[in-house]
Protein backbone atom coordinates (compact mmCIF):
# COMPACT_ATOMS: atom_id res chain seq x y z
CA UNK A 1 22.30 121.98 171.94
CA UNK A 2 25.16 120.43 173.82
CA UNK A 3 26.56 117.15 172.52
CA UNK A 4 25.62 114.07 174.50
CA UNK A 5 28.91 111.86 174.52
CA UNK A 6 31.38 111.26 176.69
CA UNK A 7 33.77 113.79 176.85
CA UNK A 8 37.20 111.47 177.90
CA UNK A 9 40.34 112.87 177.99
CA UNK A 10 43.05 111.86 175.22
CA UNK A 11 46.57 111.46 177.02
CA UNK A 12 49.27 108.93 177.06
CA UNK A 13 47.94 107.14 179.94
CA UNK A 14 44.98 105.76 177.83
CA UNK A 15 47.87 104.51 175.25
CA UNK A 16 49.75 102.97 177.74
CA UNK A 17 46.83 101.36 179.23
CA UNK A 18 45.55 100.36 175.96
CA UNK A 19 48.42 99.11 174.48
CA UNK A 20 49.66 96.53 177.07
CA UNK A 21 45.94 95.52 177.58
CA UNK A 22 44.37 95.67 174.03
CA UNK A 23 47.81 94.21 172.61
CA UNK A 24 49.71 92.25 175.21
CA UNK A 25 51.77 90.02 172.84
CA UNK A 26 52.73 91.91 170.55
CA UNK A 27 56.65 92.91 171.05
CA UNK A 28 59.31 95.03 171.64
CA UNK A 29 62.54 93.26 170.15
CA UNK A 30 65.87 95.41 170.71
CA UNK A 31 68.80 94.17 168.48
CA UNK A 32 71.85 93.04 170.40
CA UNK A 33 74.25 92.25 167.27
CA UNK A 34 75.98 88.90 166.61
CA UNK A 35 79.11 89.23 168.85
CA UNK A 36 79.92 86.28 171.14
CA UNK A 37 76.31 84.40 170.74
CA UNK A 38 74.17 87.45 171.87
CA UNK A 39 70.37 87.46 171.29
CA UNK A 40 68.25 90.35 170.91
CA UNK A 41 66.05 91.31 174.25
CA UNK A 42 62.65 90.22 173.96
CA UNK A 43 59.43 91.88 175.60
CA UNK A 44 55.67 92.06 174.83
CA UNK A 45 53.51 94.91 175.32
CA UNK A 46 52.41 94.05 178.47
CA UNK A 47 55.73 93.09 180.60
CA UNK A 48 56.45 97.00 178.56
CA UNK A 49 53.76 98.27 179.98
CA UNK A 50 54.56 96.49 183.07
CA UNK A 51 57.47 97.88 183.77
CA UNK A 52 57.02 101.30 182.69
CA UNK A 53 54.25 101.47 185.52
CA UNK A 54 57.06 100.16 187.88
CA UNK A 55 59.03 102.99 186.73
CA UNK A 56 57.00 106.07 187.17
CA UNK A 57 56.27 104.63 190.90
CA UNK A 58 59.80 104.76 190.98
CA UNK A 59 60.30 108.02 189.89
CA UNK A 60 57.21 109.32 191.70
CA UNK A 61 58.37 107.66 194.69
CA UNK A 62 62.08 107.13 194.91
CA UNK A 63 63.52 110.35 193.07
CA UNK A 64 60.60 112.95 193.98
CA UNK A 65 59.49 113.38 190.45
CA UNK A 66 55.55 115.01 190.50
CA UNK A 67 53.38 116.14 187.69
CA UNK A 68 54.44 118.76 184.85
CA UNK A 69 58.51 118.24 186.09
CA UNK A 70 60.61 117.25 183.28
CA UNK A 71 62.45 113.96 182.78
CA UNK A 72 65.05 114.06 179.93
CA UNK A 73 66.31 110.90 178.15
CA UNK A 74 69.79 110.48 176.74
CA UNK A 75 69.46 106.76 175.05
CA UNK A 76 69.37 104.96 171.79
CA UNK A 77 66.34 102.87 170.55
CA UNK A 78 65.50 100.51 172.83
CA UNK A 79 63.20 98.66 174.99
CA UNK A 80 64.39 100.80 178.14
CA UNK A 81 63.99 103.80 176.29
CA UNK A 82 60.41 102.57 175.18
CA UNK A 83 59.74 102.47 178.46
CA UNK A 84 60.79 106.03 179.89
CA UNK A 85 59.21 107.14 176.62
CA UNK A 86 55.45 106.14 178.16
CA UNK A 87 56.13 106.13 181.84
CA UNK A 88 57.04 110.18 182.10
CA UNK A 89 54.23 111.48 180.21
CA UNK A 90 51.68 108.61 181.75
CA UNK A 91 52.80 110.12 185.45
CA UNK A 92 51.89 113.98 184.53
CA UNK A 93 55.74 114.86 184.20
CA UNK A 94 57.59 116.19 180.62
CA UNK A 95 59.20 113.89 178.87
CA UNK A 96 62.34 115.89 177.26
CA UNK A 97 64.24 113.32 175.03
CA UNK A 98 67.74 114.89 173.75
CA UNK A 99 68.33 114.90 169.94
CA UNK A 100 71.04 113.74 168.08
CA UNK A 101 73.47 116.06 166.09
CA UNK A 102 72.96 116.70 162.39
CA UNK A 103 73.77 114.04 159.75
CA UNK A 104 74.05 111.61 162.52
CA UNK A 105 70.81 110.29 163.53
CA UNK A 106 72.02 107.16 165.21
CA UNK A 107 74.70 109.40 167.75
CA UNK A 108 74.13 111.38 170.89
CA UNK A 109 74.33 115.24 170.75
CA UNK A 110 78.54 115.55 170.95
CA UNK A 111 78.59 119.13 171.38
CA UNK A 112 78.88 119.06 175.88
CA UNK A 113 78.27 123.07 176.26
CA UNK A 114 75.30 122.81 174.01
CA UNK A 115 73.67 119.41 176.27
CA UNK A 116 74.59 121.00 179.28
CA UNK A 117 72.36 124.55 177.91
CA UNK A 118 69.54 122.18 176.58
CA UNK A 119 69.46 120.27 179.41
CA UNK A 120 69.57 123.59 181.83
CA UNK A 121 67.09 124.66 179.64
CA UNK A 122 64.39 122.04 179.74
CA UNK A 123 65.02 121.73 183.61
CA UNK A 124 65.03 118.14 183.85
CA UNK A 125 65.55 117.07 187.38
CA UNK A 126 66.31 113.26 186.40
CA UNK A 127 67.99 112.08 183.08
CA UNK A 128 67.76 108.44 181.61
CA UNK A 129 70.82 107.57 180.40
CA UNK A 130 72.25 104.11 178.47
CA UNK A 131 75.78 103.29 177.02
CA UNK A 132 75.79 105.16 174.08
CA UNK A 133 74.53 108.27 175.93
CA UNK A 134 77.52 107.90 178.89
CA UNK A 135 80.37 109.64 177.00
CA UNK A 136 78.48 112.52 176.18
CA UNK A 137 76.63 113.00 179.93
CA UNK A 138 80.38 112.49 181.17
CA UNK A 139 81.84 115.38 178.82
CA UNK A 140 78.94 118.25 179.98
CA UNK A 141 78.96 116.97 183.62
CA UNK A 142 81.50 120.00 184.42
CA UNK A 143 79.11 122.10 182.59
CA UNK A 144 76.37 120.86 184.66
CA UNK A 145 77.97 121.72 188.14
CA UNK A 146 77.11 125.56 188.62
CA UNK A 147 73.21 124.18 187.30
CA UNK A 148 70.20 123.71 190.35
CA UNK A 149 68.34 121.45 187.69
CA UNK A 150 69.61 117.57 187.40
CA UNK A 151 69.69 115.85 190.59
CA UNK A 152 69.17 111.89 189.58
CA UNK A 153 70.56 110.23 186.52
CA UNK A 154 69.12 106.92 186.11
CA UNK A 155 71.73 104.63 183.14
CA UNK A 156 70.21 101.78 181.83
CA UNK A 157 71.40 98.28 180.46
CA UNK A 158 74.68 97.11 180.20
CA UNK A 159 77.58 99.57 180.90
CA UNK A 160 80.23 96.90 181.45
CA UNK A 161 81.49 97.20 177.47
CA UNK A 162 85.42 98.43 177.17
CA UNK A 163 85.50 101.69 177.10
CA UNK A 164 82.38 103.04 178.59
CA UNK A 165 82.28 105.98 180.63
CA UNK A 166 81.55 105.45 183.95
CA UNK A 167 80.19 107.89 185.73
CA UNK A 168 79.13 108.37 189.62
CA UNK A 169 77.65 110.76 191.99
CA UNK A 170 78.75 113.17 194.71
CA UNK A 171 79.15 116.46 195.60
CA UNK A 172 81.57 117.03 192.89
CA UNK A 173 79.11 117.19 190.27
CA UNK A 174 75.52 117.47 192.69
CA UNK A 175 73.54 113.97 191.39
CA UNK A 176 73.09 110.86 192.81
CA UNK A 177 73.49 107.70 189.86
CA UNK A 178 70.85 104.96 190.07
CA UNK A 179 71.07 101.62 187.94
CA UNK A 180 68.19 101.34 186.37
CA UNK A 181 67.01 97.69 186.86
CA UNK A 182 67.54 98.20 190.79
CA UNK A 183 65.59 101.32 190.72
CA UNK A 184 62.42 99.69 189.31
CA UNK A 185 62.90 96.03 191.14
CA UNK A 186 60.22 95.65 193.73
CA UNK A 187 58.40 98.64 192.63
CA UNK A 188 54.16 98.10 192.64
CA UNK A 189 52.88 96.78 188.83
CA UNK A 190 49.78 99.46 189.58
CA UNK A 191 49.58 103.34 189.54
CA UNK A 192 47.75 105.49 190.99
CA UNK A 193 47.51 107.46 187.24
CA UNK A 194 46.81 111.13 187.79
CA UNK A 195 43.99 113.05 186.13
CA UNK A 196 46.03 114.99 183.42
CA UNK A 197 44.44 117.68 181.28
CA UNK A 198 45.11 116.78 177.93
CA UNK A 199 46.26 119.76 176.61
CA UNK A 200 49.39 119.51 179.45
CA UNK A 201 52.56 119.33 177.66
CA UNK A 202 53.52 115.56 177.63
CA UNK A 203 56.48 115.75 175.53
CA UNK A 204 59.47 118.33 175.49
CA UNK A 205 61.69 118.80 171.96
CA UNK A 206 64.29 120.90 171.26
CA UNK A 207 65.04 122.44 167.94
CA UNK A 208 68.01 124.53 167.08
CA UNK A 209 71.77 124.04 165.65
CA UNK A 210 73.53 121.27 166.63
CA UNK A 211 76.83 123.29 168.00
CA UNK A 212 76.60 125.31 170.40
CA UNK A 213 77.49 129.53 169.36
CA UNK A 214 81.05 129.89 169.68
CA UNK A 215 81.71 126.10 169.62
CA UNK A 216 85.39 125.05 168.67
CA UNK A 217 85.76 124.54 164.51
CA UNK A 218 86.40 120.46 165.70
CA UNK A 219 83.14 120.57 167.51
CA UNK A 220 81.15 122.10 164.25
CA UNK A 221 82.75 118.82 162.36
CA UNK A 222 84.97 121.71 160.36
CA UNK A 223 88.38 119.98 159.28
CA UNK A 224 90.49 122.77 158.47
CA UNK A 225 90.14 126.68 159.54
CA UNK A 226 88.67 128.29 156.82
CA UNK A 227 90.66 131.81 155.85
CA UNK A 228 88.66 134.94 154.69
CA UNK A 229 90.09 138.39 153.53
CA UNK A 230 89.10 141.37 154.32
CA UNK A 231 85.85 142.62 152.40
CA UNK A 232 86.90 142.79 148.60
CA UNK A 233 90.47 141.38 148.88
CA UNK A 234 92.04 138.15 149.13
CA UNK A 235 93.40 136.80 152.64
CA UNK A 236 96.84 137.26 152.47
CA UNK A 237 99.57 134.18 153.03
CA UNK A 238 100.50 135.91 156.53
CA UNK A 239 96.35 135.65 157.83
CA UNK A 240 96.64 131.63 156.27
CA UNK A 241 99.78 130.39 158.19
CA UNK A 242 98.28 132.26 161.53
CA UNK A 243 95.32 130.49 160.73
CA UNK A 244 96.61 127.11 160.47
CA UNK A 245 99.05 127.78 163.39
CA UNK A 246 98.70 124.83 166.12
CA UNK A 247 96.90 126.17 169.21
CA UNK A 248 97.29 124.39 172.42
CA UNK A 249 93.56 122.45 172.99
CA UNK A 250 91.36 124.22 174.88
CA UNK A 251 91.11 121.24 177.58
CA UNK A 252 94.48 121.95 178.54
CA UNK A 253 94.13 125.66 178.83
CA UNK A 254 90.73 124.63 181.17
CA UNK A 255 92.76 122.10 183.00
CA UNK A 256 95.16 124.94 184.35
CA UNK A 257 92.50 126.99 185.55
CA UNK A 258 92.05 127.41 189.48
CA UNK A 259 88.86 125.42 190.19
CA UNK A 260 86.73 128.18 190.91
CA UNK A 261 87.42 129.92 188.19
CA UNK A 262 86.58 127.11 185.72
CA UNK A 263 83.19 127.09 188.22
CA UNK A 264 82.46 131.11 187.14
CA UNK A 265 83.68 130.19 183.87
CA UNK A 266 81.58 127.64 182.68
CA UNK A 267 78.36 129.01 184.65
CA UNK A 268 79.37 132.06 182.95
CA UNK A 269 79.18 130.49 179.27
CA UNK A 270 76.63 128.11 180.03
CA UNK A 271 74.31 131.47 181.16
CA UNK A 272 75.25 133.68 177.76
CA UNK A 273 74.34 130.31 175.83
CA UNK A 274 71.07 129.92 177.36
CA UNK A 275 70.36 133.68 176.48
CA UNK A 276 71.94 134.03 173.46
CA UNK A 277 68.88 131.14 172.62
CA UNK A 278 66.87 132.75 173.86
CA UNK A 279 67.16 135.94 172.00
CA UNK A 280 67.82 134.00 168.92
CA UNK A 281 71.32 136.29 168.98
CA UNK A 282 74.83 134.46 168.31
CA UNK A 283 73.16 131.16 165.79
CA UNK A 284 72.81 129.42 169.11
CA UNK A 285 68.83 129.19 169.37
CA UNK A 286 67.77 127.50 172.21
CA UNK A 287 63.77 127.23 171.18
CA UNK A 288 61.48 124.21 172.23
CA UNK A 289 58.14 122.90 171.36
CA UNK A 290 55.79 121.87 174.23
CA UNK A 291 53.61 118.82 172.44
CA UNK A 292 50.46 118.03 174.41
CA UNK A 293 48.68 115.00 175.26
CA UNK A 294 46.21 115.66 172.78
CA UNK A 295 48.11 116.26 170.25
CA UNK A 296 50.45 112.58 170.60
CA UNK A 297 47.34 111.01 170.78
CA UNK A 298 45.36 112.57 167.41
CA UNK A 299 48.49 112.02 165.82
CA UNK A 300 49.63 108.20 167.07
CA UNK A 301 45.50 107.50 165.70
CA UNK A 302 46.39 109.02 162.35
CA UNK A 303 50.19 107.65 162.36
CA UNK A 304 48.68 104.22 162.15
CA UNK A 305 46.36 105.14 159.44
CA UNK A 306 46.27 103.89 155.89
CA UNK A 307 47.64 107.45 154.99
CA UNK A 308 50.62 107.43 157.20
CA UNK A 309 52.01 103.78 157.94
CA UNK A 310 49.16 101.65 157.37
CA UNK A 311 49.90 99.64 160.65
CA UNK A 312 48.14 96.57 161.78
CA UNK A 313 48.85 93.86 164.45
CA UNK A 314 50.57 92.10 161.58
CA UNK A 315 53.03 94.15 161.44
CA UNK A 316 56.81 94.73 162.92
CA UNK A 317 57.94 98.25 162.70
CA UNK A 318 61.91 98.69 161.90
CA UNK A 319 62.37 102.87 162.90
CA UNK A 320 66.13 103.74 162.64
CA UNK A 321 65.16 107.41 163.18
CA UNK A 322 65.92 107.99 166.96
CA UNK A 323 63.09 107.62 169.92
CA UNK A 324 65.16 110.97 170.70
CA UNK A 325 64.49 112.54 167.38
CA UNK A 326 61.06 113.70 166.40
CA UNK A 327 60.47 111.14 168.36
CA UNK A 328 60.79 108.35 165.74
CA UNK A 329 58.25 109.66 163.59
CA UNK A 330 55.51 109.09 165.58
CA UNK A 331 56.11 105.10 165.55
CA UNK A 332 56.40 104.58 169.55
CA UNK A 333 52.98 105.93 170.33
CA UNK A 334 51.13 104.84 166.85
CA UNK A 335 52.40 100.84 167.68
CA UNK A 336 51.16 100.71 170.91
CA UNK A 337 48.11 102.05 169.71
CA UNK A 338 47.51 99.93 166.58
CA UNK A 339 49.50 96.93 168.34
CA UNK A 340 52.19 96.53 165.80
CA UNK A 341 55.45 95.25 166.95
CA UNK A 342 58.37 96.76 167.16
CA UNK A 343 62.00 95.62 166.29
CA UNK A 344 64.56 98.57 167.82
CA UNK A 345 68.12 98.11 166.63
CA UNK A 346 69.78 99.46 169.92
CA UNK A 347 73.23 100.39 169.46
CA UNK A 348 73.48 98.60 165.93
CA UNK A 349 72.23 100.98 163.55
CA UNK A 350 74.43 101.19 161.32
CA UNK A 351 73.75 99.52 157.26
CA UNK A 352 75.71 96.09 158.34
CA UNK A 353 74.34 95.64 161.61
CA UNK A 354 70.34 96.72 160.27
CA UNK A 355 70.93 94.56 157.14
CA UNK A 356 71.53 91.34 159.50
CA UNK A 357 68.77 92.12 161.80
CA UNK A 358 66.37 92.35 159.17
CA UNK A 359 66.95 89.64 157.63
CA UNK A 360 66.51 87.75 160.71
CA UNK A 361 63.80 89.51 162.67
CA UNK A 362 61.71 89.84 159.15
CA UNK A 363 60.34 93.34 159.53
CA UNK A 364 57.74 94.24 157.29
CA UNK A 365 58.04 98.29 157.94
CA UNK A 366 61.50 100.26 157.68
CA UNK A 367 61.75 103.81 158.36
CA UNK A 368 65.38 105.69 157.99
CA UNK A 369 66.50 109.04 156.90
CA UNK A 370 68.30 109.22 153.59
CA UNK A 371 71.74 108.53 154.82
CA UNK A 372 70.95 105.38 156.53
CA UNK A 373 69.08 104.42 153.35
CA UNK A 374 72.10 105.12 150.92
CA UNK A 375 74.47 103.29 153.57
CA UNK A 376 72.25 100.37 153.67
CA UNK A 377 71.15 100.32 149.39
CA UNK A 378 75.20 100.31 149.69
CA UNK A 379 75.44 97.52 151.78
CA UNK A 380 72.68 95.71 150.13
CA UNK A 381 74.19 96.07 146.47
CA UNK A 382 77.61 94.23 148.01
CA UNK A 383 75.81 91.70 149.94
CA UNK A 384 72.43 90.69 148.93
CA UNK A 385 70.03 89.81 152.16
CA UNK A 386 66.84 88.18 151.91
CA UNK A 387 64.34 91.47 153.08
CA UNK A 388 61.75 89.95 151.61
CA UNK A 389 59.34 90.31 154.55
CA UNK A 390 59.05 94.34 153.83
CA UNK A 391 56.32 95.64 152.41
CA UNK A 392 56.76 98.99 152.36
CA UNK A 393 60.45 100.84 153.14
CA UNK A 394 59.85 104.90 154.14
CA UNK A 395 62.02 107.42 153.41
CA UNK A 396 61.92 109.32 156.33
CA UNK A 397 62.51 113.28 154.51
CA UNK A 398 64.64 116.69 156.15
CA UNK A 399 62.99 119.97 155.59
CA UNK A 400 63.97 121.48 152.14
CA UNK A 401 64.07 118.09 150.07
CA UNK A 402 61.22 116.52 147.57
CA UNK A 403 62.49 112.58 147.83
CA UNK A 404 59.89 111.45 145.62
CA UNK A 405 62.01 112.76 142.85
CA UNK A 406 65.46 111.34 144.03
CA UNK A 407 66.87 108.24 142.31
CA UNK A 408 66.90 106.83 146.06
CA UNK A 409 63.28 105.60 146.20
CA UNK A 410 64.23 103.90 142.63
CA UNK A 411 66.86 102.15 144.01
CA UNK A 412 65.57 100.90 146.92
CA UNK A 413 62.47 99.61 144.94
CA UNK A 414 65.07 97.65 142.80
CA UNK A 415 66.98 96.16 145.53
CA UNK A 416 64.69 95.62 148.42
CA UNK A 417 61.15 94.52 145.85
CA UNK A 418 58.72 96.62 148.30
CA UNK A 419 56.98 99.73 147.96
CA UNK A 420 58.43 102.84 149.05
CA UNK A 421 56.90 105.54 150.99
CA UNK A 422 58.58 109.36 151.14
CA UNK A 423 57.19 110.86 154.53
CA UNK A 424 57.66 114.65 155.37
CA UNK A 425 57.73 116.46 158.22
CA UNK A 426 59.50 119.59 160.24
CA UNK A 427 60.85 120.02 164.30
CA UNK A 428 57.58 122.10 164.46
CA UNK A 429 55.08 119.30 163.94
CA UNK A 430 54.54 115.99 165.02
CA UNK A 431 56.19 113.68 162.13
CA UNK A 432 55.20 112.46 159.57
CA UNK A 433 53.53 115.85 159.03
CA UNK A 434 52.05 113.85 155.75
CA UNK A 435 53.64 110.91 153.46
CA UNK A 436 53.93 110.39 149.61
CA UNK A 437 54.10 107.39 147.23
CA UNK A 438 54.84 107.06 143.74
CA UNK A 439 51.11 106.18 143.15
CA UNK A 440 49.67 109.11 144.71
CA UNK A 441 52.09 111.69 143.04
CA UNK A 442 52.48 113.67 145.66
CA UNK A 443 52.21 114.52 149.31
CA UNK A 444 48.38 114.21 150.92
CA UNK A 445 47.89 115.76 154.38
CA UNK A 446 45.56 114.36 156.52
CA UNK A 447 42.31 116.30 157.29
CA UNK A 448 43.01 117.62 160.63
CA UNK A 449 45.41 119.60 159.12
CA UNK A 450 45.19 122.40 157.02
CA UNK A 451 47.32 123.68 154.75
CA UNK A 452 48.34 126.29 151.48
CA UNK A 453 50.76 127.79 150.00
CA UNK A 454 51.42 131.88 150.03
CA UNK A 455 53.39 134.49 147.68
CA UNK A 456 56.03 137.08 149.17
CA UNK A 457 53.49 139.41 150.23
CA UNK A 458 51.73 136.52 152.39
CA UNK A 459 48.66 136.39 150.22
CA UNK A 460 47.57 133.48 149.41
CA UNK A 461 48.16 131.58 145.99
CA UNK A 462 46.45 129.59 144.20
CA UNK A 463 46.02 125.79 144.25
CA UNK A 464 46.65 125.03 140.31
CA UNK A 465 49.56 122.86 140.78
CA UNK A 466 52.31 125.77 139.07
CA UNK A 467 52.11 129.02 141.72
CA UNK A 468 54.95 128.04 144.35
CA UNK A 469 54.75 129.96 147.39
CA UNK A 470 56.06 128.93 151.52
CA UNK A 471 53.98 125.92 152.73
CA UNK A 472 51.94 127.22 155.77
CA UNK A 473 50.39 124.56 158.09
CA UNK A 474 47.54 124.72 161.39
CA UNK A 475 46.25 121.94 163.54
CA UNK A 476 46.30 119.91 166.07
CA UNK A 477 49.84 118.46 166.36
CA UNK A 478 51.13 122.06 164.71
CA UNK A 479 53.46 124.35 166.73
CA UNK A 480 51.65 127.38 167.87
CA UNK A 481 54.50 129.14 169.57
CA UNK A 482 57.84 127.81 170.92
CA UNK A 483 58.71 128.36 174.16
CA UNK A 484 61.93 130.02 173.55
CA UNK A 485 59.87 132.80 171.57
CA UNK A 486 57.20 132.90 169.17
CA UNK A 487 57.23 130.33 166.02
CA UNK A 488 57.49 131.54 162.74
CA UNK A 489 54.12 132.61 162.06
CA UNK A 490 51.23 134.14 159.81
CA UNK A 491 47.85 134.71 161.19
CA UNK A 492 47.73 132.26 163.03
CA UNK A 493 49.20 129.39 160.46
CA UNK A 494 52.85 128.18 160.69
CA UNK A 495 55.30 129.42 158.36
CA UNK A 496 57.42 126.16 157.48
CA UNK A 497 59.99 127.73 155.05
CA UNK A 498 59.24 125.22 152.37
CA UNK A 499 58.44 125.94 148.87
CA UNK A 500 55.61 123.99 147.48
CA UNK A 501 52.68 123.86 144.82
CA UNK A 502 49.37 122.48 145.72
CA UNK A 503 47.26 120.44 142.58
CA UNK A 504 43.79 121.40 142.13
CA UNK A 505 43.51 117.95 143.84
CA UNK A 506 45.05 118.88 146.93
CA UNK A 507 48.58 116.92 146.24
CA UNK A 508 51.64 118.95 147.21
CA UNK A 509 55.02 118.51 145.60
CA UNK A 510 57.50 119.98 147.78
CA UNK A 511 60.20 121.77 146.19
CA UNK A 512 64.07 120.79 147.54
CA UNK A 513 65.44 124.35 147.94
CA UNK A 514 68.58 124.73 145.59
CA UNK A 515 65.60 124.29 142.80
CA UNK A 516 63.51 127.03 145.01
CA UNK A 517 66.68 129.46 145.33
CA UNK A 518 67.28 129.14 141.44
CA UNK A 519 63.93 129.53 140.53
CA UNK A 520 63.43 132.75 143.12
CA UNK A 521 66.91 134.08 141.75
């Protein structure tokens, strides 16, 4: 017997719909910092909604875009951002947001060869852009001239600051620049929606290094050369001094170059990059996961959940993780569907800048990777705030750490008086893959996903809380293959690389991996 209910589609179009509908006043506040009287930019869920509909008729209609092309995004958190972030997958098209570079969550990627190979990569014939996204789109432009890809970049919001890039179109460089306010002014408040099949790819993601192969020692953040010998000797004073021997800046040497052969250069690199991902060859893997409309849905119902974040209309959601980064762990999409609000801090995200706006947009949800945590505890210890309006602060956790055993969630339960949540996830799943607090004693994944834990030989081990084996993971926001080459896989279950015991009541303590490498040596 078939079943007799409706059988409706779940895409991003039904969030965007339901959210500036269902919710209309709740709001999107982006910070704007304290400098010469400036207030933070106010919009509720419907004038969102509003004008993200105004934008995909504008990129439907002005710029060409059409269902299942990509649109990339190159901005920090804000409203704007918000915006592209439901307009592209609403229309049919890929959203393909750009990440930021490791142990800098708040940055855009600075590494110009390796946005210029993403970017070639993912195909994106437009690219949102703000301010803080300007100086790196201006540094990979040259790399972007030999590609047939980006024709329209679209900057947002106010470029006028000292020292902001400004960049134009022509036939230099092949795109045409649109403000972003002009593009969508005039534009029809109603869309014709297309009928998308829900398991389309909505949303495009990246995951690899953050340097390019290759990449200059200043571009890997390296501060001095490092000097090897040769196998079983020491390097010799001779090797150190050529090592540390000034070398005129690669620029320079580029600058000299005949045009066209900086053209055949660069097209050149920018080709062996893209392969050398794609082969996985050279540490420069270029892979990407392909998240459906199904699977941003299921997981923005159980992001709002008790389990995850608990969100309500009550609520005003604080995520310092980037829109750009595992896409804020899920807190775009789960706000407009539970109707929490959201307070984006912009281009102020660092501790004294989030410290201020918290105390005077009175969050009650904050969710930051450790660093931002330990800069703001920091910040917090020399100058008290009233944060009283939190109730619970989440510790948003990198693969290979357990931060439910780290002094950090102590600390910030001392300073800040709220509860605080750990939440775990990996590039290959939709974050947070599952969440932990001190309560629970352990990490609880929600049913639609199943999980275990295997031995070296793949077989599976035990759940009796001491047999630590790699976490392996399968459902519906879980990466089945990546579309640079297959995901790390076993029979069909996702092979995360974490080491982890399972309780004979299903809570999983994730081992951080120096304690996993000592215990396995």
């Amino acid at each position: 017997m078939r079943s007799t209910t409706q059988d409706t589609p779940l895409t991003l179009t039904r969030l965007l719909v339901h959210g500036m509908r269902a919710h209309a006043t709740s709001t999107v506040t982006t910070w704007r910092g304290t400098a010469r009287g400036a207030v933070p930019d106010r919009r509720d869920f419907r004038t969102v909604g509003t004008r993200a509909t105004r934008l995909a008729n504008a990129l439907r209609d002005a710029l060409g875009v059409r269902p299942g092309d990509t649109v990339a995004t190159l901005m920090a958190n804000t409203a704007d951002h918000l915006e592209a972030q439901l307009a592209v997958p609403a229309m049919g098209a890929v959203l393909h947001p750009l990440g930021a570079p490791a142990g800098d969550p708040l940055a855009a990627p600075r590494d110009p060869a390796l946005l210029a190979a993403v970017l070639d990569d993912g195909a994106a014939r437009v690219l949102l852009t703000d301010a803080t996204g300007l100086p790196s789109l201006a540094s990979a432009l040259p790399w972007l001239r030999q590609t047939a890809h980006l024709e329209h970049v679209v900057v947002a919001g106010d470029t006028t600051a000292p020292g902001t890039p400004v960049v134009t179109g022509g036939t230099e460089y092949g795109v045409t620049v649109h403000d972003y306010e002009t593009l969508i002014d005039d534009r029809p408040d109603h869309c014709p929606w297309p009928s998308t099949d829900e398991r389309d790819a909505a949303v495009l993601c990246h995951i690899g290094p953050a340097t390019a192969p290759g990449a200059p020692a200043e571009q890997r953040g390296a501060e001095k050369p490092e000097v090897r010998g040769r196998p079983g000797e020491r390097a010799t004073a001779r090797e150190a001094d050529r090592a540390r021997e000034p070398r005129e800046p690669r620029e320079l040497r580029e600058l000299r170059e005949p045009r066209e052969l900086r053209g055949l250069r660069e097209l050149r690199a920018l080709r062996a990059l893209r392969e050398q991902g794609r082969s996985g060859a050279g540490g420069g893997e270029l892979r990407a996961v392909a998240f459906s409309h199904r699977a941003l849905y299921l997981h923005a119902l159980y992001a709002q959940a008790p389990q995850a974040y608990g969100l309500t209309e009550e609520d005003v959601v604080l995520p310092v993780v980037p829109l750009s980064h595992m896409l804020a762990w899920g807190l775009p999409y789960a706000a407009f569907a539970s109707g929490a609000s959201l307070l984006l801090p912009g281009a102020f995200g660092r501790p004294p800048a989030l410290a201020v706006a918290a105390e005077r947009e009175r969050p009650t949800l904050l969710v930051a990777e450790p660093p931002v945590w330990h800069g703001l505890a920091d910040e917090l210890a020399g100058r008290p705030r009233d944060l009283s309006s939190l109730r619970e602060a989440v510790i948003a956790a990198h693969p290979g750490t357990a931060p439910q055993r780290a002094g950090l969630a102590g600390v910030l339960t001392r300073l800040l008086g709220a509860r605080v949540a750990c939440a775990w996830g990996v590039p290959e799943v939709l974050a947070p893959a599952c969440v932990a607090r001190a309560e629970e004693g352990g990490y609880r994944f929600p049913a639609p996903v199943e999980y275990g834990v295997t031995g070296p030989d793949l077989a599976p081990l035990p759940w009796d809380g001491r047999s630590a084996g790699e976490l392996l993971l399968r459902g519906p926001w879980v990466t089945a293959r990546c579309t640079g080459g297959p995901a790390p896989a076993h029979d069909g279950w996702l092979r995360t690389g974490e080491t982890a015991t399972i309780a004979p009541d299903g809570r999983v303590t994730l081992r951080p991996a120096h304690q996993a490498a000592a215990e396995g040596a």
